[in-house]
N, C-alpha and C. Protein backbone atom coordinates (compact mmCIF):
# COMPACT_ATOMS: atom_id res chain seq x y z
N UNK A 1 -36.21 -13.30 1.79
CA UNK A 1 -34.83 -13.47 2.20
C UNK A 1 -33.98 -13.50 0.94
N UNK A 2 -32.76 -13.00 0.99
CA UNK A 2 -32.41 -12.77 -0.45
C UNK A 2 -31.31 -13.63 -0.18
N UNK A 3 -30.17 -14.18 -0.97
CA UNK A 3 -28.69 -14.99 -1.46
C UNK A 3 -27.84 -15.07 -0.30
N UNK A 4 -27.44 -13.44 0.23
CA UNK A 4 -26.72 -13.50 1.00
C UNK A 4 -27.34 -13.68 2.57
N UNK A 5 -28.19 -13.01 2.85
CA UNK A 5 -28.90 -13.22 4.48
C UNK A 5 -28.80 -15.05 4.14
N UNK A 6 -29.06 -15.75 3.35
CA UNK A 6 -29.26 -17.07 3.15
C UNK A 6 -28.19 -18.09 3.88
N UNK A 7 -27.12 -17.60 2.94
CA UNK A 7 -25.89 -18.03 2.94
C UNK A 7 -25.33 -17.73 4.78
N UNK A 8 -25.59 -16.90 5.01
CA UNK A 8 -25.21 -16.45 6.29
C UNK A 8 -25.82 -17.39 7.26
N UNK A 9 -27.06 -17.44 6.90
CA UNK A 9 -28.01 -18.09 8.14
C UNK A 9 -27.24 -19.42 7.62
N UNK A 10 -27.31 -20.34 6.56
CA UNK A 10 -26.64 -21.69 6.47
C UNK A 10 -25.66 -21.67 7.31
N UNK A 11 -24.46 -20.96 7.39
CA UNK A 11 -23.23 -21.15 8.24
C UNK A 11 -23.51 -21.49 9.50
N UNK A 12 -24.33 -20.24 9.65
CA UNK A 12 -25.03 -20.18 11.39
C UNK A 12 -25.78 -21.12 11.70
N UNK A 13 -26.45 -22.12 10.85
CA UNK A 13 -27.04 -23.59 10.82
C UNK A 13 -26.09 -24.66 10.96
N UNK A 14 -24.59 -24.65 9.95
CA UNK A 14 -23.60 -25.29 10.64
C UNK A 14 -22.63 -25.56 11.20
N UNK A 15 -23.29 -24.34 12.14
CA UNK A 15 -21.81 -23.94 13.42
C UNK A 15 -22.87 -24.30 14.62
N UNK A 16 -24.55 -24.64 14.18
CA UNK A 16 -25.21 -24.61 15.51
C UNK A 16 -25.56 -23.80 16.01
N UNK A 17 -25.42 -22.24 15.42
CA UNK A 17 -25.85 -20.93 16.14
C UNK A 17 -27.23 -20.51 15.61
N UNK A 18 -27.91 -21.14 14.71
CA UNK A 18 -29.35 -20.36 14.16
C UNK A 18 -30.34 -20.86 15.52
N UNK A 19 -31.26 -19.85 15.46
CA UNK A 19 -32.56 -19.69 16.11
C UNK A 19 -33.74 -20.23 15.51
N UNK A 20 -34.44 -21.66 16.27
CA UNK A 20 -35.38 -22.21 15.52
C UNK A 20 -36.32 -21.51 14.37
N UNK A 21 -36.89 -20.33 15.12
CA UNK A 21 -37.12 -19.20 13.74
C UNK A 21 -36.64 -19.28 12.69
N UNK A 22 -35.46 -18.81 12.79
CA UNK A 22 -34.76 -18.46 11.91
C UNK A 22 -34.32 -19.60 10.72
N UNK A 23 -34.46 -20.85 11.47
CA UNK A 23 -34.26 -22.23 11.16
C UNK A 23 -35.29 -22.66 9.78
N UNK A 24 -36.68 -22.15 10.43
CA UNK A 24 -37.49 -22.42 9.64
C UNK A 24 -37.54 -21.65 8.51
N UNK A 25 -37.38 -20.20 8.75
CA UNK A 25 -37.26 -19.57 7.75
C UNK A 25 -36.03 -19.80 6.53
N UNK A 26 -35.64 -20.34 6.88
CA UNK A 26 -34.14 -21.14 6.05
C UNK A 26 -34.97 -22.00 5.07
N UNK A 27 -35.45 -22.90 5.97
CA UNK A 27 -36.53 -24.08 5.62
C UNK A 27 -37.40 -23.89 4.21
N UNK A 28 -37.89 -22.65 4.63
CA UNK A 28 -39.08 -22.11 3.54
C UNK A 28 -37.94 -21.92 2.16
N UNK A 29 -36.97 -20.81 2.64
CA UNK A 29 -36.49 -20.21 1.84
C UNK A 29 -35.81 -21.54 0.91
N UNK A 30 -35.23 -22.33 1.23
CA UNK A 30 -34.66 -23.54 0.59
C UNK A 30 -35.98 -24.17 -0.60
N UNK A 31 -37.07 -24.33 0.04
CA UNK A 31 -38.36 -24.68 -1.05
C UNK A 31 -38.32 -24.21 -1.74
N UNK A 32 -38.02 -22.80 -1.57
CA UNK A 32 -38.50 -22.08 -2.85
C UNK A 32 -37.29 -22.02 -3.70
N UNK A 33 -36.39 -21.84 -3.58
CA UNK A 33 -34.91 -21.36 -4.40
C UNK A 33 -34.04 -22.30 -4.86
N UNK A 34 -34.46 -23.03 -5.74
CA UNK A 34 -33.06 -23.94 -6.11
C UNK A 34 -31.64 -23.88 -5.77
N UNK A 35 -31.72 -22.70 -6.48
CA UNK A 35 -30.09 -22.43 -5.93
C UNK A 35 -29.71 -22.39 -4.93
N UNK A 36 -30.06 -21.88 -3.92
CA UNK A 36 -29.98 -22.14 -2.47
C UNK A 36 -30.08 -22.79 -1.89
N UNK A 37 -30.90 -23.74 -2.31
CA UNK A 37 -31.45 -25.68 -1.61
C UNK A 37 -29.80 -26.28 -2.88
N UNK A 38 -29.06 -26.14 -3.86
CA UNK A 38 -28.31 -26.69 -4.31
C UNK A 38 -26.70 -26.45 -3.36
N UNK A 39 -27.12 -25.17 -3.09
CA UNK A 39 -25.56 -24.85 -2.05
C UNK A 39 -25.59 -25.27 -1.01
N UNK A 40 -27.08 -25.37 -0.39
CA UNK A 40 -27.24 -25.81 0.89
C UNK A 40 -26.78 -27.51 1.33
N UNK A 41 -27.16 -27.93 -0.45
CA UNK A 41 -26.94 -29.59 -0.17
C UNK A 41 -24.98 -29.81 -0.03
N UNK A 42 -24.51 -29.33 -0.81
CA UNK A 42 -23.00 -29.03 -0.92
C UNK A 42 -22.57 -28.65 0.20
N UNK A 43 -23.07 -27.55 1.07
CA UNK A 43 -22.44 -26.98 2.33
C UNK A 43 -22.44 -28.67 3.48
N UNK A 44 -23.74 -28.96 3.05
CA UNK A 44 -23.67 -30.42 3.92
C UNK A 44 -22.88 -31.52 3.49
N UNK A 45 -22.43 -31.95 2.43
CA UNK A 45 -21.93 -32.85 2.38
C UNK A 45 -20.30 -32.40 2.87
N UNK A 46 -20.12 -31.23 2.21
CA UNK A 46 -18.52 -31.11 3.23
C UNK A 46 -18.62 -30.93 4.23
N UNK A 47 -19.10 -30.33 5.52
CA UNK A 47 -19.58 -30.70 6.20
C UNK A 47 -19.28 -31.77 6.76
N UNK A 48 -20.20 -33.00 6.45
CA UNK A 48 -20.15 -33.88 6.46
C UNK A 48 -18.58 -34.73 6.20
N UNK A 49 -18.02 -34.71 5.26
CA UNK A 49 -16.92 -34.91 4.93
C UNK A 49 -15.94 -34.34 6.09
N UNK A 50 -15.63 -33.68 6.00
CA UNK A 50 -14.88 -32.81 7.36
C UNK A 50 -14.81 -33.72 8.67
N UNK A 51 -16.43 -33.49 9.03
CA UNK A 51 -16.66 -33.88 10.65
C UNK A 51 -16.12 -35.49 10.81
N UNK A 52 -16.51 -36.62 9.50
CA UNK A 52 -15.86 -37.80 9.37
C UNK A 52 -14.63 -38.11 9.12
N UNK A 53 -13.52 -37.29 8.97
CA UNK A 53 -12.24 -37.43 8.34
C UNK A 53 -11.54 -37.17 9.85
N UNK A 54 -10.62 -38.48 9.56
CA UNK A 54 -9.93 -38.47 11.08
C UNK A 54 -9.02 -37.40 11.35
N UNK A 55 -8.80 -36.54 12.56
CA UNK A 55 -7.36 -35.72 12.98
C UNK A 55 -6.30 -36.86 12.53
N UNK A 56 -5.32 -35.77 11.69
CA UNK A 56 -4.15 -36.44 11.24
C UNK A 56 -3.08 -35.80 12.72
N UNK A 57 -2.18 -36.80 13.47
CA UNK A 57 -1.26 -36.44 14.25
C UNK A 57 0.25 -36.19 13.63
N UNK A 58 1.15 -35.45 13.72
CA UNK A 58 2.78 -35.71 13.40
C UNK A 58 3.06 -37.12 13.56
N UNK A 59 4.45 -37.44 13.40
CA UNK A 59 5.27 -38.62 13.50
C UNK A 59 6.12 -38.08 15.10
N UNK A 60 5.80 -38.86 15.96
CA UNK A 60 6.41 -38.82 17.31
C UNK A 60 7.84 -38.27 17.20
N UNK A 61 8.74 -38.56 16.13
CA UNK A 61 10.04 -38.11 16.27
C UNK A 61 10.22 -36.79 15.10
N UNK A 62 8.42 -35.47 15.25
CA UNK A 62 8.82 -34.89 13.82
C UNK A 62 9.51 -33.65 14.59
N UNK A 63 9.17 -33.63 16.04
CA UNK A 63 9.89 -32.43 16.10
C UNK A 63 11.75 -32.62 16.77
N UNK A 64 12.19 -33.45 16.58
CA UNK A 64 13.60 -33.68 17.07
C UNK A 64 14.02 -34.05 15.35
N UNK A 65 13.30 -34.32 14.16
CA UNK A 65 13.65 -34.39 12.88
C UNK A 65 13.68 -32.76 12.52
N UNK A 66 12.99 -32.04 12.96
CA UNK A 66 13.20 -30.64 12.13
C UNK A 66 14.18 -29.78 12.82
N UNK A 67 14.15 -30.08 14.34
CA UNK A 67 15.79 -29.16 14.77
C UNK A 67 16.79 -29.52 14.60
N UNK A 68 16.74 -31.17 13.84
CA UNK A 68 17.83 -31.48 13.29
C UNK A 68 18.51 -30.73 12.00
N UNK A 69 17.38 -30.45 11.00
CA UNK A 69 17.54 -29.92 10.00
C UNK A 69 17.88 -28.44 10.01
N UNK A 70 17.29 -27.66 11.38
CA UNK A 70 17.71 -26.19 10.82
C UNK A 70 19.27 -26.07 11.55
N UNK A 71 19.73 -25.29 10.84
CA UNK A 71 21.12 -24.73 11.17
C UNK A 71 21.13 -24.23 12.25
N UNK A 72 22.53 -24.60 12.77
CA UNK A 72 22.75 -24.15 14.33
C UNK A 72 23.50 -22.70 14.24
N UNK A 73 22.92 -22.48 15.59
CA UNK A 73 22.57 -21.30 16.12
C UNK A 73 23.74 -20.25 16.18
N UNK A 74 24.85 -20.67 16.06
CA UNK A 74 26.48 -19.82 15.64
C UNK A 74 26.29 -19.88 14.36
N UNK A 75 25.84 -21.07 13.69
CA UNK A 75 26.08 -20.50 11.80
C UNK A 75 24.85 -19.48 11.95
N UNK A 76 23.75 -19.29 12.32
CA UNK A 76 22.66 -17.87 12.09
C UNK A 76 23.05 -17.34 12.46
N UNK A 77 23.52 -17.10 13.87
CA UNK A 77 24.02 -15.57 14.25
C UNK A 77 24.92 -15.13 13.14
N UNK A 78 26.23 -15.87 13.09
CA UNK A 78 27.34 -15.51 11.84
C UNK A 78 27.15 -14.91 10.83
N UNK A 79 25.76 -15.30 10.03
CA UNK A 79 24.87 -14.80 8.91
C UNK A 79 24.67 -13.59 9.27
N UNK A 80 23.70 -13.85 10.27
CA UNK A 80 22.84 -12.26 10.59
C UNK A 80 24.13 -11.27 10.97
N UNK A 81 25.05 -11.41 11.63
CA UNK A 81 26.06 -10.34 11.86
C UNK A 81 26.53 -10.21 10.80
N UNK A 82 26.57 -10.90 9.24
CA UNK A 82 27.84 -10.43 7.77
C UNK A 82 26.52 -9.82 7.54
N UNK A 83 25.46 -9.91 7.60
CA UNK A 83 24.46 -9.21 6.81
C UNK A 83 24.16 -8.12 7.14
N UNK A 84 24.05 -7.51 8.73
CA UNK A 84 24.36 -6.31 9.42
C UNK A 84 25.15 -5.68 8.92
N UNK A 85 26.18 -5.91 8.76
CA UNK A 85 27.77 -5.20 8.91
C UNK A 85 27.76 -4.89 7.66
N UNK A 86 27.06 -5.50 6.32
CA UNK A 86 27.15 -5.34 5.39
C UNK A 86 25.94 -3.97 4.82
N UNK A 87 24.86 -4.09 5.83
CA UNK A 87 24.27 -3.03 5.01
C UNK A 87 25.06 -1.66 6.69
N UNK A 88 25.40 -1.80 7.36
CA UNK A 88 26.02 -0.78 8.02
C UNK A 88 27.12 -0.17 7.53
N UNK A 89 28.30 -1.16 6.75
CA UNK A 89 28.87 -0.32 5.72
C UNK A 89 28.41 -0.38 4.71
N UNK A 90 27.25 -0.29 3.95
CA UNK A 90 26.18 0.19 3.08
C UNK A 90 26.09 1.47 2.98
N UNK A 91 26.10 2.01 4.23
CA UNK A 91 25.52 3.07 4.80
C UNK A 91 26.45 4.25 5.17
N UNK A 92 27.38 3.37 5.96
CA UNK A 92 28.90 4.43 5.92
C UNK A 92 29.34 4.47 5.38
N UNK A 93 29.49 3.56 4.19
CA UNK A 93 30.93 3.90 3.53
C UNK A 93 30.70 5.38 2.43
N UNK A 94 29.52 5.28 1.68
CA UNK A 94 29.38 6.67 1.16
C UNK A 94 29.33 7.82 1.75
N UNK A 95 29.52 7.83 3.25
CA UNK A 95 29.56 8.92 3.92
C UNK A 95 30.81 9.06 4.22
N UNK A 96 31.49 7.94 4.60
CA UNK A 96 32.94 8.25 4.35
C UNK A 96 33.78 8.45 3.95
N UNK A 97 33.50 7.97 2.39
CA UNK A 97 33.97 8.32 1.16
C UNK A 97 33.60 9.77 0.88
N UNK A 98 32.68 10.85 1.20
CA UNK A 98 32.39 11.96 0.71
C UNK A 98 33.27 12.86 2.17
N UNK A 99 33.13 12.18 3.09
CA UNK A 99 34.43 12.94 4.25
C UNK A 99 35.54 12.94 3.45
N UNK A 100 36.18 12.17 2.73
CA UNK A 100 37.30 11.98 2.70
C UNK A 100 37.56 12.73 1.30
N UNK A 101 36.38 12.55 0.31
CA UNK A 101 36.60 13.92 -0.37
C UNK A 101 36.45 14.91 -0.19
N UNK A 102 35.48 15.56 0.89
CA UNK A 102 35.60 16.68 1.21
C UNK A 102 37.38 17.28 1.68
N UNK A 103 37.68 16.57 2.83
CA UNK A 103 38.82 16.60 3.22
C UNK A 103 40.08 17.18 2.09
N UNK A 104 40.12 16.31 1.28
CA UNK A 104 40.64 16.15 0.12
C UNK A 104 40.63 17.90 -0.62
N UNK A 105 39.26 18.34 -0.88
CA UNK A 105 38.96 19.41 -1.74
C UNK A 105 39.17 20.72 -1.01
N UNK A 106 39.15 20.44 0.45
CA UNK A 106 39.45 21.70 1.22
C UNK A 106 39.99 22.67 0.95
N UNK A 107 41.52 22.33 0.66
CA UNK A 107 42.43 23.95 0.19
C UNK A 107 41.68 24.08 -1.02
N UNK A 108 41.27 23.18 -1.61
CA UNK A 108 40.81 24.43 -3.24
C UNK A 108 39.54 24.70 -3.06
N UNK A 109 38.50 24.28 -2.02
CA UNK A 109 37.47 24.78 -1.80
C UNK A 109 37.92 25.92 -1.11
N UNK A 110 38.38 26.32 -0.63
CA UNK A 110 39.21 27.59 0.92
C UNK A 110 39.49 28.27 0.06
N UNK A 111 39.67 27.99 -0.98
CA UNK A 111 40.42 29.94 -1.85
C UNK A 111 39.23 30.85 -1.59
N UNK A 112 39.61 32.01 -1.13
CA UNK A 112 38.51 33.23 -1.57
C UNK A 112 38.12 33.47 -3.14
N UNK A 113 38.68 33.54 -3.56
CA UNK A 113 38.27 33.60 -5.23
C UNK A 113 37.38 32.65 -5.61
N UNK A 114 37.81 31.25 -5.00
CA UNK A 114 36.35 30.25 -5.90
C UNK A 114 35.48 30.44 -5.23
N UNK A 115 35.13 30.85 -3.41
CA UNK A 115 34.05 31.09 -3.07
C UNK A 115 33.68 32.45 -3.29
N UNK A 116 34.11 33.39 -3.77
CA UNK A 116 33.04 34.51 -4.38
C UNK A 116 32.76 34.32 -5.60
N UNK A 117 33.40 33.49 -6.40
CA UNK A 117 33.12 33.48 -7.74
C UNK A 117 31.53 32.41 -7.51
N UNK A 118 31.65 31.35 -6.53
CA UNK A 118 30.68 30.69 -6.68
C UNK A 118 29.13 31.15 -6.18
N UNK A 119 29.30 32.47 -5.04
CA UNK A 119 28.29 33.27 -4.49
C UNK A 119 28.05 33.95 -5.78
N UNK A 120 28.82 34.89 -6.27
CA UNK A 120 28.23 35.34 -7.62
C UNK A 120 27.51 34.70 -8.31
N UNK A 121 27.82 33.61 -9.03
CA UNK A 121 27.11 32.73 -9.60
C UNK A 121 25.72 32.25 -9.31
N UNK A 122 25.89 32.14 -8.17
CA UNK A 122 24.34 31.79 -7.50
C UNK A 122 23.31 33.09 -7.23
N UNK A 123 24.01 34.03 -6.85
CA UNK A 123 23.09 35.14 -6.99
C UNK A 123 22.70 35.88 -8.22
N UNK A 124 23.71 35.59 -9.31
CA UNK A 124 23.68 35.80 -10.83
C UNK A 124 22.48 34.79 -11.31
N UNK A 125 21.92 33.25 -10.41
CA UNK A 125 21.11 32.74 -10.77
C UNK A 125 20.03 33.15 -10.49
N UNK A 126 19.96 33.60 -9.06
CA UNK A 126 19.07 33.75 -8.41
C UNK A 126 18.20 34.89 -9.05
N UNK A 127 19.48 36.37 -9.37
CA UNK A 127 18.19 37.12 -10.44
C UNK A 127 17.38 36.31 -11.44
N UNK A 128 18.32 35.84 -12.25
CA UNK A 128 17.71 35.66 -13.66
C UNK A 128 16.48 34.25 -13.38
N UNK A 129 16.75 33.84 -12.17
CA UNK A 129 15.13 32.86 -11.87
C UNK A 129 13.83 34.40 -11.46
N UNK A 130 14.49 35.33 -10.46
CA UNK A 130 13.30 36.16 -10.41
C UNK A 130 13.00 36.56 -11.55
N UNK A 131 13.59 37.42 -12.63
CA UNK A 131 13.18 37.85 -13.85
C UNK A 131 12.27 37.20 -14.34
N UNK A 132 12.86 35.76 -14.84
CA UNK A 132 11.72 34.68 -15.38
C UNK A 132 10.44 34.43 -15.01
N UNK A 133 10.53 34.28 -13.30
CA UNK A 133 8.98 34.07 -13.01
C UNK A 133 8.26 35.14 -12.66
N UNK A 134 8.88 36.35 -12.87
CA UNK A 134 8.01 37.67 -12.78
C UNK A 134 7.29 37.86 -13.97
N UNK A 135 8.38 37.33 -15.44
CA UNK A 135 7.84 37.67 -16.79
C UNK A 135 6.61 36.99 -16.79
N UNK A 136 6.71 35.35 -16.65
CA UNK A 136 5.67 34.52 -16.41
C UNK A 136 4.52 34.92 -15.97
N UNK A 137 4.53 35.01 -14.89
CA UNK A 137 3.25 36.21 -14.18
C UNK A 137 2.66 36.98 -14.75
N UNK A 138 3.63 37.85 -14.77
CA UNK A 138 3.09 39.45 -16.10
C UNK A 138 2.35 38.77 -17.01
N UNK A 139 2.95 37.67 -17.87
CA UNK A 139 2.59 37.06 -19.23
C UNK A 139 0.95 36.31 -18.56
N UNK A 140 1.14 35.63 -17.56
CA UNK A 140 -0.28 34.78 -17.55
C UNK A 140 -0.99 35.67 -16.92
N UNK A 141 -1.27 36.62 -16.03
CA UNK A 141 -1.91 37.69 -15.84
C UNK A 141 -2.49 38.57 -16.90
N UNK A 142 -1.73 38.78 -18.03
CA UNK A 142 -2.05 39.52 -19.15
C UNK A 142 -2.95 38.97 -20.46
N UNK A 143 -2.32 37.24 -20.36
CA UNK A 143 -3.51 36.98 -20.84
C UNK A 143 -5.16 36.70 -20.29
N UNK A 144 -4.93 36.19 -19.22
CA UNK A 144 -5.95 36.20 -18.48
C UNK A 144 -6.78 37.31 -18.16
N UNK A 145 -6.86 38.83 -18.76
CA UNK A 145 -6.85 39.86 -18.44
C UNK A 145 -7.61 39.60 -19.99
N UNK A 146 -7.00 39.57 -20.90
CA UNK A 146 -7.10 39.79 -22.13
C UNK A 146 -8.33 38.35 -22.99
N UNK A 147 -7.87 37.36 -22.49
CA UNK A 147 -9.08 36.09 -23.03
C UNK A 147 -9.30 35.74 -21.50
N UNK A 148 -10.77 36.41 -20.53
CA UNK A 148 -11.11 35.89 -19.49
C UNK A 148 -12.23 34.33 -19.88
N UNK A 149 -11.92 33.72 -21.34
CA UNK A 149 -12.53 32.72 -21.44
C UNK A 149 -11.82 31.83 -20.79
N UNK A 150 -10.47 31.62 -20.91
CA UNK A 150 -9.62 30.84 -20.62
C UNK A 150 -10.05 30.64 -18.76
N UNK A 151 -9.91 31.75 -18.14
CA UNK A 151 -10.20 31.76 -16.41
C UNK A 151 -12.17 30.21 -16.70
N UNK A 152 -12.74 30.71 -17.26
CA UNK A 152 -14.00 30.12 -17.39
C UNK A 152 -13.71 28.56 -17.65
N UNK A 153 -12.67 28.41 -18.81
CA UNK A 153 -12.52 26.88 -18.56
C UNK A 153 -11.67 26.30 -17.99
N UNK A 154 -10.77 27.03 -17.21
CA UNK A 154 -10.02 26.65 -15.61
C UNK A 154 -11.42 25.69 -14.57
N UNK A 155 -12.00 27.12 -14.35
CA UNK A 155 -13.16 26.87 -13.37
C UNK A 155 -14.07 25.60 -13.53
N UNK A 156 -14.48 25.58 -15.11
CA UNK A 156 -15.19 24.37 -15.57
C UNK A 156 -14.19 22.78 -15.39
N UNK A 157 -12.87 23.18 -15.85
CA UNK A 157 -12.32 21.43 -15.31
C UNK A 157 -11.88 21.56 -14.15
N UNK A 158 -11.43 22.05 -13.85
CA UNK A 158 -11.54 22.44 -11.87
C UNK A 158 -12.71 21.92 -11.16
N UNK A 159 -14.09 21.62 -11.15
CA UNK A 159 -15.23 21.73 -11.08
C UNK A 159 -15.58 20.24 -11.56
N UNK A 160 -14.99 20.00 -13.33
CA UNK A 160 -15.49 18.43 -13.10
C UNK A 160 -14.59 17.59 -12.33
N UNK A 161 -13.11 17.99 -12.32
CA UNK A 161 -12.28 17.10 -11.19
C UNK A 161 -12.94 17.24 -10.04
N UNK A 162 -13.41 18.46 -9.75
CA UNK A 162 -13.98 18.03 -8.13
C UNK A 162 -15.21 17.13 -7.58
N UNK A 163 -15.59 17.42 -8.84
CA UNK A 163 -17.01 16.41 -9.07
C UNK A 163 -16.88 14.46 -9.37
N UNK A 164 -15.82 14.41 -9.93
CA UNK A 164 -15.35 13.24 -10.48
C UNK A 164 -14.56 12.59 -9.13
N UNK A 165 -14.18 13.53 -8.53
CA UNK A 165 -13.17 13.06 -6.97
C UNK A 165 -14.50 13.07 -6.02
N UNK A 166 -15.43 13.08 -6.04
CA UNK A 166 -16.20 13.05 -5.08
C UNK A 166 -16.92 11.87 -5.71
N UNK A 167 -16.78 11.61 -6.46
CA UNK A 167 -18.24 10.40 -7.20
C UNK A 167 -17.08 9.26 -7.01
N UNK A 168 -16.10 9.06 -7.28
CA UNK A 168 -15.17 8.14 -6.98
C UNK A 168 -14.76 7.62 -5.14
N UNK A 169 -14.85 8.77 -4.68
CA UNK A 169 -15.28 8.65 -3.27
C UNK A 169 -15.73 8.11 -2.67
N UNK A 170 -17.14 8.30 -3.12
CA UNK A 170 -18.37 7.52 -2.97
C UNK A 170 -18.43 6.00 -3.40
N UNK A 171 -17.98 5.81 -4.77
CA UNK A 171 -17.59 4.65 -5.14
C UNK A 171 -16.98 3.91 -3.95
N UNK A 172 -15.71 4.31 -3.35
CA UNK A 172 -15.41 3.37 -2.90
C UNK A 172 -15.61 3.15 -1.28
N UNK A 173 -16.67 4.58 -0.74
CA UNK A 173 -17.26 4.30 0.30
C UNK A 173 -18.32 2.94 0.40
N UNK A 174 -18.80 3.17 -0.75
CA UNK A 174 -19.94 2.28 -1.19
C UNK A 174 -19.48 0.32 -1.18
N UNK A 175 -17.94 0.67 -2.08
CA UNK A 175 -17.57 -0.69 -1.87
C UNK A 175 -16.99 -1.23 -0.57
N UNK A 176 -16.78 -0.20 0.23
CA UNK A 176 -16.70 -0.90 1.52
C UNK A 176 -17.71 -1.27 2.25
């Protein structure tokens, strides 16, 4: 019987649930193991301690002393409604504030001129992002074409992460 089956069966010895068997085998196991005949003596004396220590009751007047003490029930509500209202205009007021600039920016947002100038712009971005990540491509394609060592030690740390995510896995299948 090893530490823990031990420990287990003790509990189950003082809750009253072990099986004379099982009782004895406790028995043996305690002869032999110090340590276990030392926890076993400890589990009994609290135990012991416990089962002799009187139920402590309240003071007859503790529960008309504590609804004395909490705050009445218009000052909480009062609270809880400034605290509502406070994260509700939390919440609106930056939305209302951006209505009200929008509102505000309308005619100079409404010119035709700033909105084609600003479509230009964005589609003037929009090439020069395709250009870039086409060059990119071309460029890592070409080397990869050119040093296929590099593809080899992709694959190799690719491979120990997957290996390292699976052993960690396990780890903590294990610790559950």
């Amino acid at each position: 019987m090893n530490h823990d089956d031990a420990f287990a069966l003790m509990m189950d010895m003082l809750d009253g649930e072990a099986s004379a068997d099982r009782v004895s085998d406790l028995q043996s196991h305690l002869r032999a193991c110090p340590e276990c005949s030392s926890e076993w003596r400890a589990l009994v004396a609290i135990d012991t301690l416990f089962r002799q220590t009187p139920a402590l009751s309240p003071a007859a007047d503790f529960v008309s002393k504590t609804l004395a003490r909490l705050p009445n029930r218009r000052m909480r509500l009062w609270a809880m409604g400034t605290i509502y209202g406070a994260v509700l205009l939390g919440g609106l007021l930056p939305l209302a504030l951006l209505g009200l600039l929008a509102y505000r920016l309308m005619p100079v947002l409404s010119q035709p001129t700033l909105v084609e100038s600003i479509f230009e712009s964005l589609q003037t971005t929009q090439r020069t992002a395709g250009i870039v990540m086409s060059a990119l491509i071309t460029g890592a394609g070409e080397v990869l074409v050119q040093q296929p060592v590099y593809v080899g030690y992709l694959l190799v740390i690719a491979g120990i992460i997957f290996l390292w995510g699976g052993v960690y896995r396990r780890l903590l299948v294990m610790e559950n």
